[in-house]
PDB file of N, CA and C in Angstrom:
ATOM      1  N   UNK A   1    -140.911  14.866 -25.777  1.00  0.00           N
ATOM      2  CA  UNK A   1    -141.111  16.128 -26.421  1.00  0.00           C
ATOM      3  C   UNK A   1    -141.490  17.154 -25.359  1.00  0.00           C
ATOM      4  N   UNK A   2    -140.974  18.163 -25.728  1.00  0.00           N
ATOM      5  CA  UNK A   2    -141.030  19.342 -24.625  1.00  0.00           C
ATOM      6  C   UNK A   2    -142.409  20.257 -24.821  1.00  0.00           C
ATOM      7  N   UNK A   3    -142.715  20.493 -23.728  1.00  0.00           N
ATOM      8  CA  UNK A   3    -144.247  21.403 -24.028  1.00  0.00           C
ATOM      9  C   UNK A   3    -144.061  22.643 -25.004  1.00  0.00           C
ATOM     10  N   UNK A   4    -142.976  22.993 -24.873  1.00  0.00           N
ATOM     11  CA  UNK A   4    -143.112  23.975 -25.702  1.00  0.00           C
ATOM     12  C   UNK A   4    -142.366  23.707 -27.214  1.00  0.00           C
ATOM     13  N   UNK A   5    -141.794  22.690 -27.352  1.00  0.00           N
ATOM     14  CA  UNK A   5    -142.020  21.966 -28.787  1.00  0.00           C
ATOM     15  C   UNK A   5    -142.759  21.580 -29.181  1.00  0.00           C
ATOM     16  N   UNK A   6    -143.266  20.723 -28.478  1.00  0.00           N
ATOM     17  CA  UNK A   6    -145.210  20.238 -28.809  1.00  0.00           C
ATOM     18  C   UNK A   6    -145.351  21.050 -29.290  1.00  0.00           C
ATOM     19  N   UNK A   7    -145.692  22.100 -28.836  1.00  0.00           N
ATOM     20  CA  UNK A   7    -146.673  23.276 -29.005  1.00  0.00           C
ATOM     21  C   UNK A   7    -146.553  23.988 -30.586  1.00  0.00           C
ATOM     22  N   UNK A   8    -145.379  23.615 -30.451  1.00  0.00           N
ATOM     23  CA  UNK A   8    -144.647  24.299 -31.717  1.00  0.00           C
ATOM     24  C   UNK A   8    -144.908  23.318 -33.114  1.00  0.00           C
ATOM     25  N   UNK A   9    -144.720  22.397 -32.434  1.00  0.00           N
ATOM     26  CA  UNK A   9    -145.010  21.095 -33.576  1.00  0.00           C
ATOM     27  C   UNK A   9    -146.610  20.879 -34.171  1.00  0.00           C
ATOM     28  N   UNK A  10    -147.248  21.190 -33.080  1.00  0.00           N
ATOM     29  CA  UNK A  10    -148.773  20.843 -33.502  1.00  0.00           C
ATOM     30  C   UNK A  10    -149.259  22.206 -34.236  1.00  0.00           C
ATOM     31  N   UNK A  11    -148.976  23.238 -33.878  1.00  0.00           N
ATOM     32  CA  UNK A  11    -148.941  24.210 -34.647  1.00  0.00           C
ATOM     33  C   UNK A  11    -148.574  24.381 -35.922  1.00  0.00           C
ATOM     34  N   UNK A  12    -147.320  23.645 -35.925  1.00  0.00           N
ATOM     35  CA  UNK A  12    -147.500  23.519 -37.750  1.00  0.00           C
ATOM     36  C   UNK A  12    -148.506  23.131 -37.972  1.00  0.00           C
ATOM     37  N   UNK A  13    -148.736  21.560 -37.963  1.00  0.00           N
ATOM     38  CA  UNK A  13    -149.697  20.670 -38.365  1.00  0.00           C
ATOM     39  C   UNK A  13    -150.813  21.497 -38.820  1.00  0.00           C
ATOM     40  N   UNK A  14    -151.004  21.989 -37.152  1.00  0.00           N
ATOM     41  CA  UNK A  14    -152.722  23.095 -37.137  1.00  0.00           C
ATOM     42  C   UNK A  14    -152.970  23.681 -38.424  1.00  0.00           C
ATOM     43  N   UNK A  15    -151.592  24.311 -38.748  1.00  0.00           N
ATOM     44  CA  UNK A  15    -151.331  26.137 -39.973  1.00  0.00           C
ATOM     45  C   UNK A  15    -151.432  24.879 -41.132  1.00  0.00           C
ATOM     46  N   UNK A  16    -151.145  24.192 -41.491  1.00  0.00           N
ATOM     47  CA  UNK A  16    -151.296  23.026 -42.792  1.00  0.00           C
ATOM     48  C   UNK A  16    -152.614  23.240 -42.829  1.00  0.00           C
ATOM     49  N   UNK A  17    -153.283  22.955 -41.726  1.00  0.00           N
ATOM     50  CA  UNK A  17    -154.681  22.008 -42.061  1.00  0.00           C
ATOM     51  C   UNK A  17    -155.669  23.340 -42.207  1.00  0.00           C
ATOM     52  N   UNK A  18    -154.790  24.317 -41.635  1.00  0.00           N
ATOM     53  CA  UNK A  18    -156.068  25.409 -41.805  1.00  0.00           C
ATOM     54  C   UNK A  18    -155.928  25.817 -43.476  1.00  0.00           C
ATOM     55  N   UNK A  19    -154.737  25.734 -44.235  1.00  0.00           N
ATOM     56  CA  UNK A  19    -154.880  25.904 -45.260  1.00  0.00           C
ATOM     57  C   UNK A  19    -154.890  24.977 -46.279  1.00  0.00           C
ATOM     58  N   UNK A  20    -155.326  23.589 -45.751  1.00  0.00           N
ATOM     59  CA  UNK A  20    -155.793  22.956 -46.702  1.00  0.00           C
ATOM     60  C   UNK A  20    -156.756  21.869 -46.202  1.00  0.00           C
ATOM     61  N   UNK A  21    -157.962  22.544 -45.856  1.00  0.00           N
ATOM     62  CA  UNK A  21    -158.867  21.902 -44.557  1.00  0.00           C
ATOM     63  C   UNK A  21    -159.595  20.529 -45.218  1.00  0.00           C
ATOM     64  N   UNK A  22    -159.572  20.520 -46.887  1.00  0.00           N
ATOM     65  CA  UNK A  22    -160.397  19.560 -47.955  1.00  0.00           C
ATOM     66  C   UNK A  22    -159.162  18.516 -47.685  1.00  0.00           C
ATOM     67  N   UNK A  23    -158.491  18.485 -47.583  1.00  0.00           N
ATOM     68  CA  UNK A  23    -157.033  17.176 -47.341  1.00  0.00           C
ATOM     69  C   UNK A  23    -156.203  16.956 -46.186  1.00  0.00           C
ATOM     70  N   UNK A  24    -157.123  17.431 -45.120  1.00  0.00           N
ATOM     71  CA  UNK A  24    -156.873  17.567 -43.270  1.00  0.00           C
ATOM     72  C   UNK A  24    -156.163  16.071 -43.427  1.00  0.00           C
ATOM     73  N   UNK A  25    -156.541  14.679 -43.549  1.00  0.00           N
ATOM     74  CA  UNK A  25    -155.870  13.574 -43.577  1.00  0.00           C
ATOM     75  C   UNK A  25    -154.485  13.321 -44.173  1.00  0.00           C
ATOM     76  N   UNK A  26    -154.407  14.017 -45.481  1.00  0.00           N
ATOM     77  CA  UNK A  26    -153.647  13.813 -45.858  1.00  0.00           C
ATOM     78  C   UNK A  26    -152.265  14.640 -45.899  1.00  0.00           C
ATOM     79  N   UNK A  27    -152.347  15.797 -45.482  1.00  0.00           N
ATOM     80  CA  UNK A  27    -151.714  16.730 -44.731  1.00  0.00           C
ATOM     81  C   UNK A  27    -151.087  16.046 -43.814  1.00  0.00           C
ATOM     82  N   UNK A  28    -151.829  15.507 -42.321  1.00  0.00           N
ATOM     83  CA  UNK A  28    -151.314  15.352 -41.521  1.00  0.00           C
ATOM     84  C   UNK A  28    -150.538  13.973 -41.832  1.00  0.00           C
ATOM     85  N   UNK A  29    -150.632  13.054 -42.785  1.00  0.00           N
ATOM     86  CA  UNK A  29    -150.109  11.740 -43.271  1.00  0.00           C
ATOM     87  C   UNK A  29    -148.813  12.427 -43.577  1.00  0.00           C
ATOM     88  N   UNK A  30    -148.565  13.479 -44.661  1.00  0.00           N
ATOM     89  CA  UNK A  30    -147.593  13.999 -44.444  1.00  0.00           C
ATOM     90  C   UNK A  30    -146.756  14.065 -43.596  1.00  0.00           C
ATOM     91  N   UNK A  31    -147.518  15.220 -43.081  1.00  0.00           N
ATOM     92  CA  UNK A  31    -146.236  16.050 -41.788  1.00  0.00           C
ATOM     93  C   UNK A  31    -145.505  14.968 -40.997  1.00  0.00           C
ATOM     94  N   UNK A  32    -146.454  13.863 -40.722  1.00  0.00           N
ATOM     95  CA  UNK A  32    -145.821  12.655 -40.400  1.00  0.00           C
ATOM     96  C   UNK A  32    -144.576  11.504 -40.688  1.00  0.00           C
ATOM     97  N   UNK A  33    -145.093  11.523 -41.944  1.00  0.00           N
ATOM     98  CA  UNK A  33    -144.161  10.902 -43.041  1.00  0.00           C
ATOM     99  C   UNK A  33    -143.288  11.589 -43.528  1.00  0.00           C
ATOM    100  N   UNK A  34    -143.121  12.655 -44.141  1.00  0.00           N
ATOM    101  CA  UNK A  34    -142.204  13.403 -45.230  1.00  0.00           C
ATOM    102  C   UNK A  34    -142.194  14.282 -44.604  1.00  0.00           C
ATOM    103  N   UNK A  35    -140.334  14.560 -44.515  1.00  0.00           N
ATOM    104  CA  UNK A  35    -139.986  15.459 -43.792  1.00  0.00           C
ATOM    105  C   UNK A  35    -139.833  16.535 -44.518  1.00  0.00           C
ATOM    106  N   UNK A  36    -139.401  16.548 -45.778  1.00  0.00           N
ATOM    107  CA  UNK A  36    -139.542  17.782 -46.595  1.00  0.00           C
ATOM    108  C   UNK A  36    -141.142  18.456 -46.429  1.00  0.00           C
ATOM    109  N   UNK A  37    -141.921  18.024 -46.759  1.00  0.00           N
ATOM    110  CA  UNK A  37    -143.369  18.117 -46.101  1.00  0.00           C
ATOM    111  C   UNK A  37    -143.723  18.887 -44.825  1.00  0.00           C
ATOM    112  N   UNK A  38    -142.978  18.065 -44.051  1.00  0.00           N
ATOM    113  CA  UNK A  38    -143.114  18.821 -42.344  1.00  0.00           C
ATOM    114  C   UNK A  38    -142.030  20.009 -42.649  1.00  0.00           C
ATOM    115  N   UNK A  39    -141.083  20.039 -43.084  1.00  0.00           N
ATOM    116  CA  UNK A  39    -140.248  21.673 -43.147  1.00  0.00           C
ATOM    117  C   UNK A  39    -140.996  22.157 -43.583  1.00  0.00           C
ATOM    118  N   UNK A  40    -141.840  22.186 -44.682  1.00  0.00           N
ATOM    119  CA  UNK A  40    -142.570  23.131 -45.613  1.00  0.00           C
ATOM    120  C   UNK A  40    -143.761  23.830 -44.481  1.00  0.00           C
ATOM    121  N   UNK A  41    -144.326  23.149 -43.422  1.00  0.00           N
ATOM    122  CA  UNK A  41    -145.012  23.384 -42.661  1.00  0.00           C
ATOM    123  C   UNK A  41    -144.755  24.058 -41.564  1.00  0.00           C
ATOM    124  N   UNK A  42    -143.131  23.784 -41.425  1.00  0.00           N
ATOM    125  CA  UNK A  42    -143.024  24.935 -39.944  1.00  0.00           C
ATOM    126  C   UNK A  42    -142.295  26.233 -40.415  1.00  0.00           C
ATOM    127  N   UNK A  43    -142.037  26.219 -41.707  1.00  0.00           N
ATOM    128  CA  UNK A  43    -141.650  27.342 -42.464  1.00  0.00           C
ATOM    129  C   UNK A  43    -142.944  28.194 -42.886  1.00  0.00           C
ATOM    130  N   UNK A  44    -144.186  27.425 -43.019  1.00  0.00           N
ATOM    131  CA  UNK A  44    -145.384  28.142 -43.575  1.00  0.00           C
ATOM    132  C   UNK A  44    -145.812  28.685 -42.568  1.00  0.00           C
ATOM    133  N   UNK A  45    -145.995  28.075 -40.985  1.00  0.00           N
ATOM    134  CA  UNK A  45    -145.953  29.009 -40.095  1.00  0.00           C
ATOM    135  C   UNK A  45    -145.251  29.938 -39.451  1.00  0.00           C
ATOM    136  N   UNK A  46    -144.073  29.764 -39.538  1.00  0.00           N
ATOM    137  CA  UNK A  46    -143.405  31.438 -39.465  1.00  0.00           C
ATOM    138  C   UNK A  46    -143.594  32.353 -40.162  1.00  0.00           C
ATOM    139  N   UNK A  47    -143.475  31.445 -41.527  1.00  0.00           N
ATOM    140  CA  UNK A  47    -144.112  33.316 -42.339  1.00  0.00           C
ATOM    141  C   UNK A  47    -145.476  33.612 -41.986  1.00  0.00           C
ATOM    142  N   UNK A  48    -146.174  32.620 -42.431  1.00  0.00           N
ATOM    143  CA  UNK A  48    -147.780  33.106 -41.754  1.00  0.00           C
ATOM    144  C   UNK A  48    -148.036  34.094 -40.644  1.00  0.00           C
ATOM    145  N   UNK A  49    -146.980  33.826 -39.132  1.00  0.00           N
ATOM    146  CA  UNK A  49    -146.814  34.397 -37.646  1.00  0.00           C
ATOM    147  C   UNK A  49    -146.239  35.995 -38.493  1.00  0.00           C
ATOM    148  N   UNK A  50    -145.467  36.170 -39.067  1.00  0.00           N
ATOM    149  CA  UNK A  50    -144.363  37.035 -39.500  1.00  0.00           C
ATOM    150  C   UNK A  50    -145.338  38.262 -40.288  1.00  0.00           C
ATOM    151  N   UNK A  51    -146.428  37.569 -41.274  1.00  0.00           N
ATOM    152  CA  UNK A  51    -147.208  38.150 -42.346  1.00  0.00           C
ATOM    153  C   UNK A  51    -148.103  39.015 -41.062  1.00  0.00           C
ATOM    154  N   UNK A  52    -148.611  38.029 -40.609  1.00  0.00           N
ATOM    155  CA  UNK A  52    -149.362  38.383 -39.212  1.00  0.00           C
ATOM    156  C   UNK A  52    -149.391  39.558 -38.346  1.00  0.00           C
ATOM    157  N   UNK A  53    -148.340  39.597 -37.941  1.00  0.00           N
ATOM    158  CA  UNK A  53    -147.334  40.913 -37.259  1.00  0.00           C
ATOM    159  C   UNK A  53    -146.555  41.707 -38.115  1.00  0.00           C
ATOM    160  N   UNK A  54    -146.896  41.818 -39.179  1.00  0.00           N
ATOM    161  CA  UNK A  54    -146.361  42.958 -39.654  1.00  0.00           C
ATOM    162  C   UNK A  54    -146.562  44.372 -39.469  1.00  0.00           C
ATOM    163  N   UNK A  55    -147.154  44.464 -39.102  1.00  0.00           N
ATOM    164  CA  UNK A  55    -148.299  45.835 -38.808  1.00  0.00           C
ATOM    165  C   UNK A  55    -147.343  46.557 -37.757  1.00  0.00           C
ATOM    166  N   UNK A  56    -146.244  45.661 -37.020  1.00  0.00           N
ATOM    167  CA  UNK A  56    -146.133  45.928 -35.718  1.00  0.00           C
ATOM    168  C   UNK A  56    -144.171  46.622 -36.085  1.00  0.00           C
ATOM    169  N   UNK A  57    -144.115  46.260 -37.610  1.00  0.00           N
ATOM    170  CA  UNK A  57    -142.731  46.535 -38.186  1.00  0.00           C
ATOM    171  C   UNK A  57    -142.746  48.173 -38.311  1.00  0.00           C
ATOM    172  N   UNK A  58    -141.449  48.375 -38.119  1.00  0.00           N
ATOM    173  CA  UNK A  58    -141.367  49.977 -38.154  1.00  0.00           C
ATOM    174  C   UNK A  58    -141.822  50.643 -39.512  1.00  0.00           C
ATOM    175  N   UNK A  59    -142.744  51.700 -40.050  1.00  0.00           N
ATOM    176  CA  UNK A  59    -142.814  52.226 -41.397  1.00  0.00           C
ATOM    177  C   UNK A  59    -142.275  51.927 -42.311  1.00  0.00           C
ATOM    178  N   UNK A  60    -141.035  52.118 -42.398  1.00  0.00           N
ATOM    179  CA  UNK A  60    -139.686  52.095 -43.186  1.00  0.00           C
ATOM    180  C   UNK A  60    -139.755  51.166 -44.159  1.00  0.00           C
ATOM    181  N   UNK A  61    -139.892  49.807 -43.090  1.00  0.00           N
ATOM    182  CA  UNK A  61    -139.952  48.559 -43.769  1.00  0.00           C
ATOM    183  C   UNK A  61    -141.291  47.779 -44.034  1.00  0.00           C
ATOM    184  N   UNK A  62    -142.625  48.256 -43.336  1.00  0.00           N
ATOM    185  CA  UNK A  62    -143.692  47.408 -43.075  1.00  0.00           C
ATOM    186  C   UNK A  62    -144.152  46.621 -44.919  1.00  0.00           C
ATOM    187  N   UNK A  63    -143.860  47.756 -45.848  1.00  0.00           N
ATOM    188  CA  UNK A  63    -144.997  47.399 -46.732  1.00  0.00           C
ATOM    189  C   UNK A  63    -143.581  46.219 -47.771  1.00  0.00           C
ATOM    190  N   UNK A  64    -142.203  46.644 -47.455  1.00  0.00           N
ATOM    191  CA  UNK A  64    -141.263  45.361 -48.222  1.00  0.00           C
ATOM    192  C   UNK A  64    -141.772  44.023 -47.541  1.00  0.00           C
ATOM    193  N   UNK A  65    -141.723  44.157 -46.642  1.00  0.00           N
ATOM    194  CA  UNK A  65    -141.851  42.868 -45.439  1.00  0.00           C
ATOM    195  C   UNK A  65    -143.294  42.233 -45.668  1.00  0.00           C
ATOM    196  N   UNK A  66    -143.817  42.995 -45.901  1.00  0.00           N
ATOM    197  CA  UNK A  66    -146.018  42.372 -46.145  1.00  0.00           C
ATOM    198  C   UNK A  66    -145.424  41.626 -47.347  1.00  0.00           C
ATOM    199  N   UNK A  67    -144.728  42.485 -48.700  1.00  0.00           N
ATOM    200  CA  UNK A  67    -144.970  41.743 -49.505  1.00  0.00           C
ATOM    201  C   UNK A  67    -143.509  40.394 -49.449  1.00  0.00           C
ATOM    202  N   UNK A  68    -143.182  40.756 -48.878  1.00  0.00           N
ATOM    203  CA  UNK A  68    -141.980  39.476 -49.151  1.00  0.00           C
ATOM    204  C   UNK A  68    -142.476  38.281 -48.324  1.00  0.00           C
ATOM    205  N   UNK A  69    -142.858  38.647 -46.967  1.00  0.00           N
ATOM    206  CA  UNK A  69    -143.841  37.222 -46.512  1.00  0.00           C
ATOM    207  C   UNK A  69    -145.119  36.393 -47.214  1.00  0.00           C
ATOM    208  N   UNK A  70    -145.673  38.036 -47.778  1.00  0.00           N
ATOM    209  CA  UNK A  70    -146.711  37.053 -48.118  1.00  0.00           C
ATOM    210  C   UNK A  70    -146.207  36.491 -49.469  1.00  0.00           C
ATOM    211  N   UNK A  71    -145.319  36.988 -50.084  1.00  0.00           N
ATOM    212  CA  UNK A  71    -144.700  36.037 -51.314  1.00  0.00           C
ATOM    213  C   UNK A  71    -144.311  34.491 -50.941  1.00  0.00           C
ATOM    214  N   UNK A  72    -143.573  34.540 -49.797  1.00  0.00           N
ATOM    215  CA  UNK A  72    -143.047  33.160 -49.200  1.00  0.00           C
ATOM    216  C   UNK A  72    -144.359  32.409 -48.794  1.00  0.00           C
ATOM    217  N   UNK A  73    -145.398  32.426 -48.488  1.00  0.00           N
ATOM    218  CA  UNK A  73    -146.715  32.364 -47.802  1.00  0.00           C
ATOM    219  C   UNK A  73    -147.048  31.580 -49.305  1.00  0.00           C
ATOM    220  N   UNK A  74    -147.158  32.406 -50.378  1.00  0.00           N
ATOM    221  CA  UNK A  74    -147.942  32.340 -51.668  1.00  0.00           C
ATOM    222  C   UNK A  74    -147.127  31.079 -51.691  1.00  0.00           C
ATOM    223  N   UNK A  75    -145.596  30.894 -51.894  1.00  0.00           N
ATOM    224  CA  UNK A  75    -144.878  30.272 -52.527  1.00  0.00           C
ATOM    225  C   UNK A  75    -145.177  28.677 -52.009  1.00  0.00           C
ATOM    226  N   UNK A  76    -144.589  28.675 -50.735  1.00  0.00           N
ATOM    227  CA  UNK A  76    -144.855  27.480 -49.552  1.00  0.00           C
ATOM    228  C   UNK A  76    -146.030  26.724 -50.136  1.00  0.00           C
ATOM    229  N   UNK A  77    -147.333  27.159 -49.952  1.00  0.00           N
ATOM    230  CA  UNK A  77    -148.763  26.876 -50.175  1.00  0.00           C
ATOM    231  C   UNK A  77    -148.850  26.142 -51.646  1.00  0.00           C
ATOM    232  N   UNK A  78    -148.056  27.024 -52.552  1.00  0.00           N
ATOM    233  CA  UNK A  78    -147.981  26.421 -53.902  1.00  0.00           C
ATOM    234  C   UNK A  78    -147.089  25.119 -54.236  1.00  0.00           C
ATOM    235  N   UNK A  79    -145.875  24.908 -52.952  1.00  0.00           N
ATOM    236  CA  UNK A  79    -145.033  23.969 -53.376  1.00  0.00           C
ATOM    237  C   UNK A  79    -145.579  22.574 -52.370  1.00  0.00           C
ATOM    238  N   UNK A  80    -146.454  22.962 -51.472  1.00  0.00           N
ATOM    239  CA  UNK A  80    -147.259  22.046 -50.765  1.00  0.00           C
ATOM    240  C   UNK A  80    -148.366  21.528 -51.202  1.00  0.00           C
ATOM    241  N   UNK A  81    -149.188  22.473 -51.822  1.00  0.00           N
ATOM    242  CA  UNK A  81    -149.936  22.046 -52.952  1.00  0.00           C
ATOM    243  C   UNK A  81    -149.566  20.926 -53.971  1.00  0.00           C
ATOM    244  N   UNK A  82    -148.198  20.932 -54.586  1.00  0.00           N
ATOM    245  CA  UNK A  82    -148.009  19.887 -55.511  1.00  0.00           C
ATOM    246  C   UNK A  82    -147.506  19.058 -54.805  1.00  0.00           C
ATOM    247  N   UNK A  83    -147.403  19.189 -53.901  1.00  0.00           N
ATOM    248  CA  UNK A  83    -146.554  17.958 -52.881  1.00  0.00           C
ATOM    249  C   UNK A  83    -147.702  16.794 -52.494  1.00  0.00           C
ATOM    250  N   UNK A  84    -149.176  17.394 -51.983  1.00  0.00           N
ATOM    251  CA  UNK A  84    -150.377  16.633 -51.937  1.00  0.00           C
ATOM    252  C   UNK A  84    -150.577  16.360 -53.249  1.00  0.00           C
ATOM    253  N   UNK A  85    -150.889  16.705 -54.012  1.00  0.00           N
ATOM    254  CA  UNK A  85    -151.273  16.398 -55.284  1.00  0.00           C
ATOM    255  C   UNK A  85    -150.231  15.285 -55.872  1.00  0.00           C
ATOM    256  N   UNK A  86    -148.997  15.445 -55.848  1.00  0.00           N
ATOM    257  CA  UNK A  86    -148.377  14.042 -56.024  1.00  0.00           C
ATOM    258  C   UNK A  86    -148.477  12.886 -55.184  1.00  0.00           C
ATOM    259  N   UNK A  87    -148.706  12.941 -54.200  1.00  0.00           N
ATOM    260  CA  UNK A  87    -148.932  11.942 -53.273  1.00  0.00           C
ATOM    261  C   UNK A  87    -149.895  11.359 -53.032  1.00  0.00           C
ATOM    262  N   UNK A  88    -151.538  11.510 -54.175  1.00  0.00           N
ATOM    263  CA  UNK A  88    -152.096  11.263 -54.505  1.00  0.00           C
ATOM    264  C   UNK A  88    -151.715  10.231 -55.769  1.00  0.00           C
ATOM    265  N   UNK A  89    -151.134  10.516 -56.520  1.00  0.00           N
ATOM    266  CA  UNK A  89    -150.484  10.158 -57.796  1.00  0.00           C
ATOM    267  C   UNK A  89    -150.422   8.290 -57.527  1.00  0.00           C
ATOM    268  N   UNK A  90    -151.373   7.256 -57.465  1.00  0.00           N
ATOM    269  CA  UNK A  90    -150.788   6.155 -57.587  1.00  0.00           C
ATOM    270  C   UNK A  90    -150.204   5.632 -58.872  1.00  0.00           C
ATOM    271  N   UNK A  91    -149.223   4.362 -58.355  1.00  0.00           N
ATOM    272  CA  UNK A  91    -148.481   4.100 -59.814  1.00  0.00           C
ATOM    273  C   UNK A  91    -148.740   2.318 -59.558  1.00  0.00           C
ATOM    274  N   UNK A  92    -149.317   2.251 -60.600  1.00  0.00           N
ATOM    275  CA  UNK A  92    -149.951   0.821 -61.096  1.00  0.00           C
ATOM    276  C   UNK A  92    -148.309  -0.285 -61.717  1.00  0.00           C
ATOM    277  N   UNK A  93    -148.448  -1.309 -61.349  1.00  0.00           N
ATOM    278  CA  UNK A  93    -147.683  -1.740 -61.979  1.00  0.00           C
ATOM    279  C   UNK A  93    -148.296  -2.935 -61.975  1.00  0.00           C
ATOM    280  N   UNK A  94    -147.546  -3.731 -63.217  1.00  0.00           N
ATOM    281  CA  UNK A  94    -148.285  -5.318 -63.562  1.00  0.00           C
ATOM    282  C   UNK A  94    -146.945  -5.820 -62.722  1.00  0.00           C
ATOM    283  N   UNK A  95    -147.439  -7.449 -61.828  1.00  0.00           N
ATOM    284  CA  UNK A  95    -146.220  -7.836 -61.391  1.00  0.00           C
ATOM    285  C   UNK A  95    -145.799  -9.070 -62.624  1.00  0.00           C
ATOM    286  N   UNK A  96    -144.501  -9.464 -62.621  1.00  0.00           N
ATOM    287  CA  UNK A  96    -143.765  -9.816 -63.202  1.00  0.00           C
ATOM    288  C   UNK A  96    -144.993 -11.661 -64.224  1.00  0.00           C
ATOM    289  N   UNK A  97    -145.043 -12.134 -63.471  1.00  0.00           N
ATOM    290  CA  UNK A  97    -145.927 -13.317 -63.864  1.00  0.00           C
ATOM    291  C   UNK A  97    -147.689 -12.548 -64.264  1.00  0.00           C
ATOM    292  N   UNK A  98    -148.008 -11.655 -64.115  1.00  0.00           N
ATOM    293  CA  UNK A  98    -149.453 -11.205 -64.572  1.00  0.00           C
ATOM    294  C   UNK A  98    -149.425  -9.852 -65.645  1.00  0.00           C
ATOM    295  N   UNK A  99    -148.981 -10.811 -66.594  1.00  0.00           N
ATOM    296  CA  UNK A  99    -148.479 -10.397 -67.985  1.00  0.00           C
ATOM    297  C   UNK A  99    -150.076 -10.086 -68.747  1.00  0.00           C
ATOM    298  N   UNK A 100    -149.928  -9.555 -69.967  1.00  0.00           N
ATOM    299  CA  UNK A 100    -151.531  -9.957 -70.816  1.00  0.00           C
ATOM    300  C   UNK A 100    -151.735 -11.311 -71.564  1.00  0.00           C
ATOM    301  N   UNK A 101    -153.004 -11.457 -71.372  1.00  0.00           N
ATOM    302  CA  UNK A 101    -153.247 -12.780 -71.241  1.00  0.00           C
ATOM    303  C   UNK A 101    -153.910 -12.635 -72.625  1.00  0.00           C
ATOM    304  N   UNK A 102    -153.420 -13.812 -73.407  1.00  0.00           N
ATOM    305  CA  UNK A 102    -154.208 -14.138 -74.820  1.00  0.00           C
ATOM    306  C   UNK A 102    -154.529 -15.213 -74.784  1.00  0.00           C
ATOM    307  N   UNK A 103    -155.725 -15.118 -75.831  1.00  0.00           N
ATOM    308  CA  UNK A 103    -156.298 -16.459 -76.198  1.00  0.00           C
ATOM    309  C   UNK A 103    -155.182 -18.190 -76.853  1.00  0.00           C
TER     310      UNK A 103
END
C-alpha cells in the first residue's frame, strides 16, 4: 500500500469513527469486512472534505453545494447507521438434532 493510499484509507476509517465514536470496534470490523461498508466510508469522507471547503466555492454556488453535501453527509451517516445496527442483529437458529424436547 502506497503512503498516500494509506493515508487515504485510514482516513476513512478515522471519518467513520469520528462519527460513530460509541461503535469505534465495530465500525472498524466493518470497513474491514464489508465492502459496501468501506465505500460508504470513503464516500462519507469526501463529502465531509467537500462540506468542509465549501466556504472556499464561488458565491454563485456556495449555499446549493452546503446543502447538497451536507444532504449526502446526512444520507451516508443514515445508511451506515442501519448498516451497524444490522450487524448487530444476531440470528439464532436450533441445529437440526436439538429439536424441543418433551416429556
Amino acid at each position: 500500500m502506497s503512503g498516500e493510499h494509506g493515508s487515504t484509507y485510514l482516513s476513512a476509517l478515522e471519518t467513520a469513527e469520528s462519527y460513530f465514536p460509541d461503535q469505534k470496534r465495530l465500525v472498524q470490523r466493518l470497513f474491514y469486512m464489508d465492502e459496501p461498508f468501506h465505500s460508504m466510508c470513503e464516500d462519507l469522507t469526501a463529502a465531509a472534505q467537500a462540506l468542509a471547503h465549501v466556504e472556499r466555492l464561488p458565491e454563485g454556488v456556495r449555499d446549493a453545494r452546503q446543502l447538497e453535501y451536507a444532504g449526502l453527509v446526512d444520507a451516508l451517516l443514515k445508511e451506515m447507521g442501519e448498516a451497524i445496527t444490522q450487524s448487530k442483529i444476531v440470528v439464532l437458529r436450533r441445529s437440526p438434532q436439538t429439536g424441543p424436547k418433551f416429556p
